[in-house]
N, C-alpha and C. Protein backbone atom coordinates (compact mmCIF):
# COMPACT_ATOMS: atom_id res chain seq x y z
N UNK A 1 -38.75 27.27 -19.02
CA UNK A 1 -38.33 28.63 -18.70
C UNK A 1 -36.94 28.89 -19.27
N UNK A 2 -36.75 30.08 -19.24
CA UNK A 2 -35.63 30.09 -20.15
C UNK A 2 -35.03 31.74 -19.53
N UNK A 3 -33.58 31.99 -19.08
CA UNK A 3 -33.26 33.13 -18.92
C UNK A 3 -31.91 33.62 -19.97
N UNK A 4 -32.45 35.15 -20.03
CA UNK A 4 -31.40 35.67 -20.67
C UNK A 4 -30.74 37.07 -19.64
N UNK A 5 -29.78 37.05 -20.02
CA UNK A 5 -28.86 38.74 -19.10
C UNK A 5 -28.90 39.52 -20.56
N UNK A 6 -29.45 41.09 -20.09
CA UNK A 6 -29.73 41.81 -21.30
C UNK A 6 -29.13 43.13 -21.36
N UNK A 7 -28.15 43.82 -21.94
CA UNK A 7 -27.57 44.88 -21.34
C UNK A 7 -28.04 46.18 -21.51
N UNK A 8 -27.69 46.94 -21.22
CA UNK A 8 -28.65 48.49 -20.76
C UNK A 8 -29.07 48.77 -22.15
N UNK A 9 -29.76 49.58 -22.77
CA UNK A 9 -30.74 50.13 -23.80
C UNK A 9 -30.60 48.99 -24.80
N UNK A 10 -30.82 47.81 -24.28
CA UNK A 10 -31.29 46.71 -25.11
C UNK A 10 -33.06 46.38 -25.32
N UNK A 11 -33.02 46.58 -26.47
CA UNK A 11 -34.61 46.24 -26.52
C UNK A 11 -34.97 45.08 -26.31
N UNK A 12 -36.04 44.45 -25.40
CA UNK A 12 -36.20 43.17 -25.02
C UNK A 12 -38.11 42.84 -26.28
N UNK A 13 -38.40 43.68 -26.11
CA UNK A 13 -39.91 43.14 -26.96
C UNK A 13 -39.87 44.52 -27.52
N UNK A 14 -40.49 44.68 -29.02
CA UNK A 14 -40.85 45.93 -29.58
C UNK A 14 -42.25 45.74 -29.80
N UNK A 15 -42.80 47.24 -30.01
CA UNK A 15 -44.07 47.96 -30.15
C UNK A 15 -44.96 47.41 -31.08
N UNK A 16 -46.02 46.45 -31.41
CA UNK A 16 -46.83 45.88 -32.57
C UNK A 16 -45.95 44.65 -33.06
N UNK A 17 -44.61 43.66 -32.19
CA UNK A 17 -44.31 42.72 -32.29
C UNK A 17 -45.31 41.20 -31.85
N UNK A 18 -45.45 40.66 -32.57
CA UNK A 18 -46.13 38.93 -32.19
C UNK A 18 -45.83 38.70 -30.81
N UNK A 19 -46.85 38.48 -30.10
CA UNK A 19 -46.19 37.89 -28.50
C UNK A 19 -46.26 36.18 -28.72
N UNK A 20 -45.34 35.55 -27.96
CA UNK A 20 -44.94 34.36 -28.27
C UNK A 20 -44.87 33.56 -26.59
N UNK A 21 -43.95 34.76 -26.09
CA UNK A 21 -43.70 34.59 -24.04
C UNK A 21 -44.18 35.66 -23.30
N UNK A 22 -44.29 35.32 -21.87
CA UNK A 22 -44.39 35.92 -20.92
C UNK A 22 -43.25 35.94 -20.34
N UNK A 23 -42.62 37.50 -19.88
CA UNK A 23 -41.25 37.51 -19.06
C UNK A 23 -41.80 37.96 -17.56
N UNK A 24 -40.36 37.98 -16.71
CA UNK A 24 -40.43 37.98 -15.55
C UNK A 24 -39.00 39.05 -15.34
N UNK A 25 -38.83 39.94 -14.87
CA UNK A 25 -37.65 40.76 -14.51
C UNK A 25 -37.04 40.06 -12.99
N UNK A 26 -35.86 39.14 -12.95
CA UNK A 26 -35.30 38.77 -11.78
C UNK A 26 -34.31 39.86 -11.27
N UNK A 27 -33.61 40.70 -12.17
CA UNK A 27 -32.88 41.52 -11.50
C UNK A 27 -32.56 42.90 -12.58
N UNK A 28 -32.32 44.26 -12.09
CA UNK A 28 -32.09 45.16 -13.24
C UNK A 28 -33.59 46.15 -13.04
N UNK A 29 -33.51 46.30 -14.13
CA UNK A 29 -34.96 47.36 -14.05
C UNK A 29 -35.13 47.55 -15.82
N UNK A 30 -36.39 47.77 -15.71
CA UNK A 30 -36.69 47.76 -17.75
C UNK A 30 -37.60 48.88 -17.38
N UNK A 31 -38.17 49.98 -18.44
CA UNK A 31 -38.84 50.95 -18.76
C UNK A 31 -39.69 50.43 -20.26
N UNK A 32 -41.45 50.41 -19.74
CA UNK A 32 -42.23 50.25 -20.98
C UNK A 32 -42.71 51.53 -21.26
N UNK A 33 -42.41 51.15 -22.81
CA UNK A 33 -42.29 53.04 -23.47
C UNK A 33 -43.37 52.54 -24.94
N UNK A 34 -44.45 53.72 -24.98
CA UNK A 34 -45.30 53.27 -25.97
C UNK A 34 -45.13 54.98 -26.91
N UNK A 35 -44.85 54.36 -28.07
CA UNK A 35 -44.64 55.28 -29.25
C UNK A 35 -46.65 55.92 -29.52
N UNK A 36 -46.19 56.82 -30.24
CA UNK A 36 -47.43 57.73 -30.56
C UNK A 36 -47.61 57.67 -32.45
N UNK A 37 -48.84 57.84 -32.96
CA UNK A 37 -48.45 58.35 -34.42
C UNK A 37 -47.97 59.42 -34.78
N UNK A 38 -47.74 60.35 -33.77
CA UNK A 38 -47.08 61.40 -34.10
C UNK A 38 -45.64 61.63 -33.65
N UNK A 39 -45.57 60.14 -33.27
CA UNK A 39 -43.44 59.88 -33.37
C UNK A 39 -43.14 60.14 -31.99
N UNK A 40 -44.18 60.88 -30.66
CA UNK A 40 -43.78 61.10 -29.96
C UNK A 40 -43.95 59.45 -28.75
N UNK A 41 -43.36 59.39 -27.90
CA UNK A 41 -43.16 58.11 -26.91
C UNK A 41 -43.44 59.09 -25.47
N UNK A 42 -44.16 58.27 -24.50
CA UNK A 42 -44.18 57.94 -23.43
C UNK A 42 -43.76 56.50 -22.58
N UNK A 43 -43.62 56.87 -21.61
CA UNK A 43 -43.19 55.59 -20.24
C UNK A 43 -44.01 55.43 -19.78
N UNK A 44 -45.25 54.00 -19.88
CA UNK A 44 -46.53 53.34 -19.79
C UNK A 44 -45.82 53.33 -17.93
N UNK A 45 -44.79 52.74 -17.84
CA UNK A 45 -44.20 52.14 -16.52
C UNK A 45 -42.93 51.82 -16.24
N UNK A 46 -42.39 51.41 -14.78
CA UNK A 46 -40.91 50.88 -14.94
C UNK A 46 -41.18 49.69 -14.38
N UNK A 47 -40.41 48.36 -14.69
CA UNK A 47 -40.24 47.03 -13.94
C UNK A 47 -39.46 47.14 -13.07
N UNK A 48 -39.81 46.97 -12.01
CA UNK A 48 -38.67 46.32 -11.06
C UNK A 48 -38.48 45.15 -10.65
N UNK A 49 -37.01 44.26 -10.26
CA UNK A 49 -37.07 42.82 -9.76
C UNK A 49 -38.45 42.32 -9.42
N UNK A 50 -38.24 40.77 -9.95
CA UNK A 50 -39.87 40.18 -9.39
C UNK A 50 -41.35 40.36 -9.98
N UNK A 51 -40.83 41.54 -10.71
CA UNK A 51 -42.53 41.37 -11.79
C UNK A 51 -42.37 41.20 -12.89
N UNK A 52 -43.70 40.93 -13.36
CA UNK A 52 -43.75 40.09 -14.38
C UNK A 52 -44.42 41.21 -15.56
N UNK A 53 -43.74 41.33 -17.16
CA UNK A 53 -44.43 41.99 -17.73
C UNK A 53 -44.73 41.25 -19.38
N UNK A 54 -45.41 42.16 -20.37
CA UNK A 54 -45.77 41.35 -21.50
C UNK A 54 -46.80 39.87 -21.57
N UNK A 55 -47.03 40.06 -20.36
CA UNK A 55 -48.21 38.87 -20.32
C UNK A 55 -49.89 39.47 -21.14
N UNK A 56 -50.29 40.78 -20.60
CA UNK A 56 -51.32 41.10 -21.21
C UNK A 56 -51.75 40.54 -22.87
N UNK A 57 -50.84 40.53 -23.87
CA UNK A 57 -51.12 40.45 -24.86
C UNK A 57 -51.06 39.02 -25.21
N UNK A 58 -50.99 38.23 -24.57
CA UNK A 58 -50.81 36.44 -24.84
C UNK A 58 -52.66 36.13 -24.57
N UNK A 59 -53.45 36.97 -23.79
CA UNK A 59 -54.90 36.81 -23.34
C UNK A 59 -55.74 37.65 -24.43
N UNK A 60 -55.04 39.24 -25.16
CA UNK A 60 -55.77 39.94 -26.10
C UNK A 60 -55.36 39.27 -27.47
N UNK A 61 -54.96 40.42 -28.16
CA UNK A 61 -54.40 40.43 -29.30
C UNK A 61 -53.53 39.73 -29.67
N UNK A 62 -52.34 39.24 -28.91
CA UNK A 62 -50.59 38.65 -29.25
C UNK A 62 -50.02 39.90 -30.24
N UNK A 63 -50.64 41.11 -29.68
CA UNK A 63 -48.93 42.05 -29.96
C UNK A 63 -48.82 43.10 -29.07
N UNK A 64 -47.51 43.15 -29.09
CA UNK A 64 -47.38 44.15 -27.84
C UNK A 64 -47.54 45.04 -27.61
N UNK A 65 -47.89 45.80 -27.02
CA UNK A 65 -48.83 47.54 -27.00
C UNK A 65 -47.63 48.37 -26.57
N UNK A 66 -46.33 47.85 -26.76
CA UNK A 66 -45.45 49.22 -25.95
C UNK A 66 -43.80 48.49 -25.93
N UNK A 67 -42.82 49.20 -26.49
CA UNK A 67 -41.68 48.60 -26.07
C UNK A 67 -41.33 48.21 -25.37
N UNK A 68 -40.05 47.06 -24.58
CA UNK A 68 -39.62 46.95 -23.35
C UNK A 68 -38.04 47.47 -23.43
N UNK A 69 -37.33 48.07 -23.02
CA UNK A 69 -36.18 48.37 -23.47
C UNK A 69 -35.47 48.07 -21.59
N UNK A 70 -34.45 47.67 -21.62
CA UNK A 70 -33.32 47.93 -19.91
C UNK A 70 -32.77 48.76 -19.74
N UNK A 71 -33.04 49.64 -18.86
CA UNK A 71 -32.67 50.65 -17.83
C UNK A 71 -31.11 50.58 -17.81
N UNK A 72 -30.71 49.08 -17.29
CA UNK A 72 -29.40 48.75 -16.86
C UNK A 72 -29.23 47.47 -17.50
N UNK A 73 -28.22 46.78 -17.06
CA UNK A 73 -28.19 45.68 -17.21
C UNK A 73 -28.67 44.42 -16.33
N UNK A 74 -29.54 43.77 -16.68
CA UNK A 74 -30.71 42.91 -16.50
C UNK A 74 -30.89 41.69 -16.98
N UNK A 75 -31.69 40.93 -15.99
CA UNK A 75 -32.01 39.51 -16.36
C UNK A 75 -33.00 39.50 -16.32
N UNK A 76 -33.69 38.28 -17.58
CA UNK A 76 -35.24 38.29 -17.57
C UNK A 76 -35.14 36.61 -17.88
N UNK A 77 -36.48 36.42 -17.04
CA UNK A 77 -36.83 35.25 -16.76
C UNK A 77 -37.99 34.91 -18.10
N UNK A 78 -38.01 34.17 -19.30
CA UNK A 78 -39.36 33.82 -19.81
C UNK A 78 -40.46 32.82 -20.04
N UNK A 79 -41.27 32.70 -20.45
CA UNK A 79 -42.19 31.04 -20.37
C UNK A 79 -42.95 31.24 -21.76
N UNK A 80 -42.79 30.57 -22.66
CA UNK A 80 -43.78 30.66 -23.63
C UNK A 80 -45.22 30.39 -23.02
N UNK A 81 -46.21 30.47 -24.33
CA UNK A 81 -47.48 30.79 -23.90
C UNK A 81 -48.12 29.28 -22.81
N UNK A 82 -47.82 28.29 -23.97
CA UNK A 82 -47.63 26.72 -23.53
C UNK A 82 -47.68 26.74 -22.14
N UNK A 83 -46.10 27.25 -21.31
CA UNK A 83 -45.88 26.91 -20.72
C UNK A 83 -46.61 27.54 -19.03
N UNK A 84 -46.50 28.89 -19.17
CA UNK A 84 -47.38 29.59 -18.59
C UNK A 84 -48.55 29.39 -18.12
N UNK A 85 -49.46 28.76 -19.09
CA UNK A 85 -50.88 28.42 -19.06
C UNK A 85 -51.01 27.19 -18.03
N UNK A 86 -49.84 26.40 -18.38
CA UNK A 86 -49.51 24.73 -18.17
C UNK A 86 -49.58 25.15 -16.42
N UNK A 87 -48.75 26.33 -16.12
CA UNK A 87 -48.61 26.48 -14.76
C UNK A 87 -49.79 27.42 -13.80
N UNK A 88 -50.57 27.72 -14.70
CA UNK A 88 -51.78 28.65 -13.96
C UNK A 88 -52.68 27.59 -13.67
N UNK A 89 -53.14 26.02 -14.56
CA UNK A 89 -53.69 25.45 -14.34
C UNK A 89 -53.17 24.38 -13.04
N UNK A 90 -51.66 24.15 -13.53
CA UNK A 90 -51.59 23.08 -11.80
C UNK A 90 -51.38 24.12 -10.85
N UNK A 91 -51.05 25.64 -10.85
CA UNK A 91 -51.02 26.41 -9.67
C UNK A 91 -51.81 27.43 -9.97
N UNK A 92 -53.26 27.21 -9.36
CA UNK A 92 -53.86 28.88 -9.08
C UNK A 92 -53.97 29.48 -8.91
N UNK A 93 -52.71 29.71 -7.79
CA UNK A 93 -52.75 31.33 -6.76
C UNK A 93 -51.60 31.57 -7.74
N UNK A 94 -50.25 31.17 -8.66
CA UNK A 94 -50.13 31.80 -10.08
C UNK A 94 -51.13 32.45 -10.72
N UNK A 95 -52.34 31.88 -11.17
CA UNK A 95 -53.00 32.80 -12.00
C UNK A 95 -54.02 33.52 -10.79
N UNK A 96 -53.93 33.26 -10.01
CA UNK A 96 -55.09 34.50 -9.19
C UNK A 96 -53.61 35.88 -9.08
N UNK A 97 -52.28 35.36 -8.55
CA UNK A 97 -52.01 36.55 -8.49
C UNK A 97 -51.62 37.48 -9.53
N UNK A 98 -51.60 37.02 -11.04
CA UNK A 98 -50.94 37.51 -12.14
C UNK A 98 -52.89 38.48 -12.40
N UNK A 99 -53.76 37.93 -12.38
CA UNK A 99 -54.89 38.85 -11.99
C UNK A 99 -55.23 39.79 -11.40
N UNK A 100 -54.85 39.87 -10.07
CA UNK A 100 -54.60 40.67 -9.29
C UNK A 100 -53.46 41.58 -9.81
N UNK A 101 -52.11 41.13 -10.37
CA UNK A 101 -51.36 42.62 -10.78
C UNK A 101 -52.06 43.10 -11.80
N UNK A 102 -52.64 42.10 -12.90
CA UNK A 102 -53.34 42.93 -14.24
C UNK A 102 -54.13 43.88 -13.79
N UNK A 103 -54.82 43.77 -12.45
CA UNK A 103 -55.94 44.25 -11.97
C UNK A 103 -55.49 46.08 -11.32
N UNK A 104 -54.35 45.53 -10.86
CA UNK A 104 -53.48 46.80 -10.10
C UNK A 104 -53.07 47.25 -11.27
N UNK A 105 -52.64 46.56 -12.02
CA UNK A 105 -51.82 47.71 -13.11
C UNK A 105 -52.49 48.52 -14.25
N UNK A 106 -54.00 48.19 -14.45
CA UNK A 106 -55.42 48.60 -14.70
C UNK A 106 -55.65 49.80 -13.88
N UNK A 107 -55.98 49.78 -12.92
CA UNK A 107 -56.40 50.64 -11.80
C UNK A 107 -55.39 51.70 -11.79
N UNK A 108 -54.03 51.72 -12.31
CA UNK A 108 -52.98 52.60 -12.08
C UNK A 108 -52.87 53.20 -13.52
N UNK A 109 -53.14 52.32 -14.67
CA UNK A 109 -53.56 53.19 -15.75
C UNK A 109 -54.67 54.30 -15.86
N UNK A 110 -55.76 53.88 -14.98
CA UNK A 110 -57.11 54.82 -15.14
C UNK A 110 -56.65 56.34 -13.93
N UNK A 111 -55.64 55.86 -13.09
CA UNK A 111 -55.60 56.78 -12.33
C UNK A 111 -54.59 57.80 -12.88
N UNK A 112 -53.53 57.05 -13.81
CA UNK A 112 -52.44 58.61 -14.56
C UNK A 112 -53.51 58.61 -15.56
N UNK A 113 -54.34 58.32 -16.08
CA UNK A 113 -55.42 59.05 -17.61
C UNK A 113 -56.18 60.18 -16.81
N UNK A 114 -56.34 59.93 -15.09
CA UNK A 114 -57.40 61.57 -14.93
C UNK A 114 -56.06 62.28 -14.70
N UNK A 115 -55.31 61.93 -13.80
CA UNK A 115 -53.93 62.39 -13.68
C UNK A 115 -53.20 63.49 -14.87
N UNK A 116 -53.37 63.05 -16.27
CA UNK A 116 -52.79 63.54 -17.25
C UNK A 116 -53.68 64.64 -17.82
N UNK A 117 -54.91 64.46 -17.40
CA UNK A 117 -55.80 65.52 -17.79
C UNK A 117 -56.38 66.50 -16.85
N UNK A 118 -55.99 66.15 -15.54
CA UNK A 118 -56.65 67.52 -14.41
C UNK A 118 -56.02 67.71 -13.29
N UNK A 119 -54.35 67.38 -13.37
CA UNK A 119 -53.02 67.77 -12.21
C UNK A 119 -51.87 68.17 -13.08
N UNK A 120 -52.02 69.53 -12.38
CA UNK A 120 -50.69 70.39 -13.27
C UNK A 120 -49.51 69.79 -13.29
N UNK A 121 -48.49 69.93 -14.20
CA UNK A 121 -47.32 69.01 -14.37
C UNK A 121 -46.38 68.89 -13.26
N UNK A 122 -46.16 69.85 -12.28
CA UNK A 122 -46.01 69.78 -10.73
C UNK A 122 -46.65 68.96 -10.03
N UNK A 123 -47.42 68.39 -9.86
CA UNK A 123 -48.30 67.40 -9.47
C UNK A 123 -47.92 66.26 -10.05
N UNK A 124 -47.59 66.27 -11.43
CA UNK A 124 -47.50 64.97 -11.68
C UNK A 124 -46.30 64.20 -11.55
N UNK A 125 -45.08 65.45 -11.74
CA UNK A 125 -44.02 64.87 -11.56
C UNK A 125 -43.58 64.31 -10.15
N UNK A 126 -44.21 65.41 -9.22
CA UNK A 126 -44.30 64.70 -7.84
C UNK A 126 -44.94 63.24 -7.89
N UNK A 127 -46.13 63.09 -8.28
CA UNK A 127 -46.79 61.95 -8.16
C UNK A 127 -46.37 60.64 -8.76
N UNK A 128 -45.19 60.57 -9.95
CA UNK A 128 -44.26 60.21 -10.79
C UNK A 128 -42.64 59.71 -9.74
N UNK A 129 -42.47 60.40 -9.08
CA UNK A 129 -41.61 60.28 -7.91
C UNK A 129 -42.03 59.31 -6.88
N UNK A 130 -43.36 59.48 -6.43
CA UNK A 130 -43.84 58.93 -5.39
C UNK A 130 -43.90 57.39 -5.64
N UNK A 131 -44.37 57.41 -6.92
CA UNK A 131 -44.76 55.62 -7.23
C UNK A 131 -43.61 54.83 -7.35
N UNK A 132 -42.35 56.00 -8.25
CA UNK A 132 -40.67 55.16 -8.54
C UNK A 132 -41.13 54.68 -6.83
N UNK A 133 -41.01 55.55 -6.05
CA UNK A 133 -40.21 55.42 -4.71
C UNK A 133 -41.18 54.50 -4.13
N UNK A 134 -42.22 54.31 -3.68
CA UNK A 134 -43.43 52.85 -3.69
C UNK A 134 -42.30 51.45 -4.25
N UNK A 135 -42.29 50.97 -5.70
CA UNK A 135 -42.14 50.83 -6.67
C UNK A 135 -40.34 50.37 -6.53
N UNK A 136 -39.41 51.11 -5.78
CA UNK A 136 -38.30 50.53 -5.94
C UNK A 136 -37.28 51.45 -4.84
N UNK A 137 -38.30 52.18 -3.96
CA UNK A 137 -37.28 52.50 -2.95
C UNK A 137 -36.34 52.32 -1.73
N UNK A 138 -35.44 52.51 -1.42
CA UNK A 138 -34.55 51.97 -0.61
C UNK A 138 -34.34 52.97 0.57
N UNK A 139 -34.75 52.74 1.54
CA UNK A 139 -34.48 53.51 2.84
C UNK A 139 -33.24 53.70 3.67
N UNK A 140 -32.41 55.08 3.60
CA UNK A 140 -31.06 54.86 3.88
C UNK A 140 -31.09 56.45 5.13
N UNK A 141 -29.73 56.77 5.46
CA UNK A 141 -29.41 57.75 6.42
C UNK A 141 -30.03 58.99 5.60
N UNK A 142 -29.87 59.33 4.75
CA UNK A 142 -30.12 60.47 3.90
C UNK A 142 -31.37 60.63 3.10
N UNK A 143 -32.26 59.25 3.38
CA UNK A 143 -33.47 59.62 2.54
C UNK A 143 -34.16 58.23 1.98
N UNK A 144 -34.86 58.38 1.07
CA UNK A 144 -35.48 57.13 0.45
C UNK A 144 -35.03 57.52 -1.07
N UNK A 145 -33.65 56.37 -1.69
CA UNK A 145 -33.16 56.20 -2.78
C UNK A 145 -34.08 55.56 -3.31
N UNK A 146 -34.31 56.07 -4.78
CA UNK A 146 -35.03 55.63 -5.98
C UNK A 146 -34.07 54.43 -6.58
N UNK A 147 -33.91 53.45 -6.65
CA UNK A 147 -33.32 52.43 -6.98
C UNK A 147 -33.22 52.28 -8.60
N UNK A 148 -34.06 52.12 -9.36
CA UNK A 148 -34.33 52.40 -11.02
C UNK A 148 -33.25 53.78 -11.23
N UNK A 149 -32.79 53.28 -11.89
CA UNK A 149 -31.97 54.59 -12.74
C UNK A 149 -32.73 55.70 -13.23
N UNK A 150 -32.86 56.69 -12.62
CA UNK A 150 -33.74 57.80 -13.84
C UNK A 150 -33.38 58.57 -14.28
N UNK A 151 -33.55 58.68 -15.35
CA UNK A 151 -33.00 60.27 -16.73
C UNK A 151 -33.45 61.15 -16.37
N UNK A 152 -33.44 62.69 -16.74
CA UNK A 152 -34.35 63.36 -16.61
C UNK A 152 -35.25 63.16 -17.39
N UNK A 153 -35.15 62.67 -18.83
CA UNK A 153 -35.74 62.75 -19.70
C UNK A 153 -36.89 61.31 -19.45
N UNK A 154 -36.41 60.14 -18.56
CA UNK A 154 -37.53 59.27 -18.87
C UNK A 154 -38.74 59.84 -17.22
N UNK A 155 -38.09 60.50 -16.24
CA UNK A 155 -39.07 61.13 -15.49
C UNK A 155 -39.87 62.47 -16.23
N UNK A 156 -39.70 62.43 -16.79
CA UNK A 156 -40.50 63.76 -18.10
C UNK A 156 -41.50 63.01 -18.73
N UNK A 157 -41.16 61.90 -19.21
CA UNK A 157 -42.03 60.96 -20.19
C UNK A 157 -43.15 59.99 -19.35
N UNK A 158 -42.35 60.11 -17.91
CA UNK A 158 -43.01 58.88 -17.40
C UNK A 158 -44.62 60.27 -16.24
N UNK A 159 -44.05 61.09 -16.49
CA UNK A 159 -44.94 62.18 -15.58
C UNK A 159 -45.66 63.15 -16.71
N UNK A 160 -45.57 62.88 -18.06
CA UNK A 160 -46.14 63.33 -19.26
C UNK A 160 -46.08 64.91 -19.49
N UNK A 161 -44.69 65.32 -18.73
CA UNK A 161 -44.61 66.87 -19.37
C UNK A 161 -43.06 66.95 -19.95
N UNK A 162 -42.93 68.10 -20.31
CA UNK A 162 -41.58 68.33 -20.93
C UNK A 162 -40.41 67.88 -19.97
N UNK A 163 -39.09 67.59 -20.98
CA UNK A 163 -38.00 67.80 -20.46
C UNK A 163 -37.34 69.11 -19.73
N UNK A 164 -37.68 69.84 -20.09
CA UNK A 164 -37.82 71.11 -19.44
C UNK A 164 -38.21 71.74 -18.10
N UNK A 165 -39.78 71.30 -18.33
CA UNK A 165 -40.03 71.42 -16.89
C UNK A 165 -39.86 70.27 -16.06
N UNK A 166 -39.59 69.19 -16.18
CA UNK A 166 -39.35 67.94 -15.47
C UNK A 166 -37.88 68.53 -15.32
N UNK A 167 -36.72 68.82 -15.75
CA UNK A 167 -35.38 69.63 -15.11
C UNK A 167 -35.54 70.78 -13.98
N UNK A 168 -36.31 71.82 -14.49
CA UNK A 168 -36.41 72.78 -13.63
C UNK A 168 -36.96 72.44 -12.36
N UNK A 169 -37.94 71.32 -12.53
CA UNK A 169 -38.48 71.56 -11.09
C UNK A 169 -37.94 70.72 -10.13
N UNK A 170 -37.32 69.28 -10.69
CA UNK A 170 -35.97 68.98 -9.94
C UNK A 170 -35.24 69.78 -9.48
N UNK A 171 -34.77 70.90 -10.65
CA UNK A 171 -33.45 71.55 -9.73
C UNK A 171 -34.25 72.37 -8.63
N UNK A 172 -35.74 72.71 -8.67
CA UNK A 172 -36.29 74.00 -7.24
C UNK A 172 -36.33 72.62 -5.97
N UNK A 173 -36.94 71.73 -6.63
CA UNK A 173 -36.86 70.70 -5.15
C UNK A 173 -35.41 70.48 -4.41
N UNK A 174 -34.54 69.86 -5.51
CA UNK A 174 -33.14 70.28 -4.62
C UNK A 174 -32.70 71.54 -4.10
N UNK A 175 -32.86 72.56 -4.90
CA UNK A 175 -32.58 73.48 -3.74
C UNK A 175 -33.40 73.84 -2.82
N UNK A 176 -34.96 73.46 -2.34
CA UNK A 176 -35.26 73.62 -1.24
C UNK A 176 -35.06 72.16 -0.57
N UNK A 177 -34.32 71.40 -1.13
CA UNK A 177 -33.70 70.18 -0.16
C UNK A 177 -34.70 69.25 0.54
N UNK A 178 -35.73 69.02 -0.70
CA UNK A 178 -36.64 67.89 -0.84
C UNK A 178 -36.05 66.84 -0.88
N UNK A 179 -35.08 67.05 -2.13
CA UNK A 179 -34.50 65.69 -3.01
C UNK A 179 -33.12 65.88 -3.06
N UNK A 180 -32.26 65.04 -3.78
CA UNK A 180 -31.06 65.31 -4.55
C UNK A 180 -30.90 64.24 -5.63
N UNK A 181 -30.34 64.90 -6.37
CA UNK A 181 -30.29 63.67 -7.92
C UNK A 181 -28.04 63.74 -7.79
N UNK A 182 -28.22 62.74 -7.98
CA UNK A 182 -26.60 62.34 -8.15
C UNK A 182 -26.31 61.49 -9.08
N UNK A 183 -26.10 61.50 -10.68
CA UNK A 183 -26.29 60.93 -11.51
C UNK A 183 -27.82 60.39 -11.61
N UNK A 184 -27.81 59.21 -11.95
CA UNK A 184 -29.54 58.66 -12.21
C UNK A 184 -30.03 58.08 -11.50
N UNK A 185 -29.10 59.26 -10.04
CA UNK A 185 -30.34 58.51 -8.80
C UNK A 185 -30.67 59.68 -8.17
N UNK A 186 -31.90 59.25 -7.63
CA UNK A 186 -32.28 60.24 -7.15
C UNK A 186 -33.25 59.77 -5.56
N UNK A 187 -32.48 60.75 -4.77
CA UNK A 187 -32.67 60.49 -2.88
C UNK A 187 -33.86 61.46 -2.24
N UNK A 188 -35.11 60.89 -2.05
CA UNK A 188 -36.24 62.07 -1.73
C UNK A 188 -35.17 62.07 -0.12
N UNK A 189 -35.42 63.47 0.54
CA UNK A 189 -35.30 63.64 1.70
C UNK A 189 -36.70 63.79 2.24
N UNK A 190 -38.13 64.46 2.08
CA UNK A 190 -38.51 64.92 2.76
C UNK A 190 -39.98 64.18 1.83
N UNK A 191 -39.92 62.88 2.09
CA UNK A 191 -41.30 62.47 0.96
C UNK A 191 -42.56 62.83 1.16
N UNK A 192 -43.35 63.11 2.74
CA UNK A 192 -44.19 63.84 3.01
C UNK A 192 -44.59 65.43 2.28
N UNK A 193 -43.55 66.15 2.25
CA UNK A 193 -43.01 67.46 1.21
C UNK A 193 -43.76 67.12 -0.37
N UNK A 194 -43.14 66.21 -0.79
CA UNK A 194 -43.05 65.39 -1.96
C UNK A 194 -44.86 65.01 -2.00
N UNK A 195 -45.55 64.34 -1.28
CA UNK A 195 -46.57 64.14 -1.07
C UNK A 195 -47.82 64.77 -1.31
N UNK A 196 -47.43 66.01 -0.24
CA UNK A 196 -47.91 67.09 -0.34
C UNK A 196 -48.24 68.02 -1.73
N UNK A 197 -46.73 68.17 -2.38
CA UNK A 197 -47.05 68.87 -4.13
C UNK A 197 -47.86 68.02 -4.73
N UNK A 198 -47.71 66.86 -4.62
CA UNK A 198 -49.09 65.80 -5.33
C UNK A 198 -50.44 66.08 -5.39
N UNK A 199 -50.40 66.14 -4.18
CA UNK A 199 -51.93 66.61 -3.71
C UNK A 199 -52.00 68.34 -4.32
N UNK A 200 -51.23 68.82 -4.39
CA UNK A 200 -51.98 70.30 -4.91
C UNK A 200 -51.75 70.98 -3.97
N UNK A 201 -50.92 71.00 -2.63
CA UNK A 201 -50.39 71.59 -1.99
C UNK A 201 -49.60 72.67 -1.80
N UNK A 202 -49.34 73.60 -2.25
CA UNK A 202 -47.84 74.44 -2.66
C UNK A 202 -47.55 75.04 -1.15
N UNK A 203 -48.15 75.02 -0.39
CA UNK A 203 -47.56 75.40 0.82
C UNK A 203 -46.22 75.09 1.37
């Protein structure tokens, strides 16, 4: 195993690169961002402490389907292929549970693909909120802090509509005092509220 500390918009694996390791995020947060042929990029996902990403392609192909770039500044834990394998065989509930996330993180792809095609971009950005906050939230006096740093621009990418409307509708939730963003964080107050626009709610 082998660790490195990686500092903020450092690219850790690029897009159609040879996979060689499997990493592990111990601390920090990384954003996987997959380019388009038409130049445009989306946010597949965000890492938070404790999971493990770039393993998929050591079992398919060996190249990577999507950048890894850091949020912040971050440590990543890695294992070449060797070594990885070496440890699924003397420990199984290693490879039963790295199955089980492939399995979850499968199931969460098929659910933003209907997501992206039949919930208005209000919906999604709510629903985009909900998972950060699943995903890396922190429960305080004022709300449930989103822990991951977010842009406006990578909650736009990561909820698949414009920068535009991913701004505007931040700023209507803060002023009806859903949320508040304070730099690249952002504090749901009222996540039930939040919940609710998901579902198709506008009440």
């Amino acid at each position: 195993m082998r660790t490195a500390r990686v500092e903020k918009d450092a690219v850790i694996f690029r897009q159609g690169d040879p996979v060689s390791r499997a990493y592990a995020l111990a601390s920090g947060s990384v954003r996987i961002v997959q380019g388009g042929a038409d130049g445009g990029q989306a946010i597949v996902r965000f890492i938070a402490p404790g999971e493990m990403f770039g393993t998929v392609p050591l079992f398919t192909d060996h190249r990577f389907p999507a950048d890894a770039v850091a949020v912040e500044p971050s440590t990543v834990l890695t294992w070449s292929e060797p070594q990885l394998l070496d440890l699924m065989t003397r420990y199984p509930a290693i490879a039963i549970n790295l199955i089980r996330a492939l399995g979850e993180r499968m199931a969460q792809l098929q659910e933003r693909v209907r997501e992206l095609t039949t919930w208005r971009a209000e919906q999604r950005i709510a629903q985009a909120v909900l998972r950060l906050a699943a995903q890396s939230g922190r429960d305080g006096l004022r709300g449930t802090t989103i822990e991951i740093p977010l842009r406006r621009k990578d909650l736009a990418e990561f909820a698949g509509t414009t920068l535009h409307t991913a701004s505007r509708t931040v700023a209507a939730w803060e002023k009806a005092g859903l949320l508040e963003s304070r730099g690249q964080r952002l504090t749901i107050h009222d996540l039930e509220a939040i919940r609710r626009l998901a579902e198709g709610d506008e009440d």
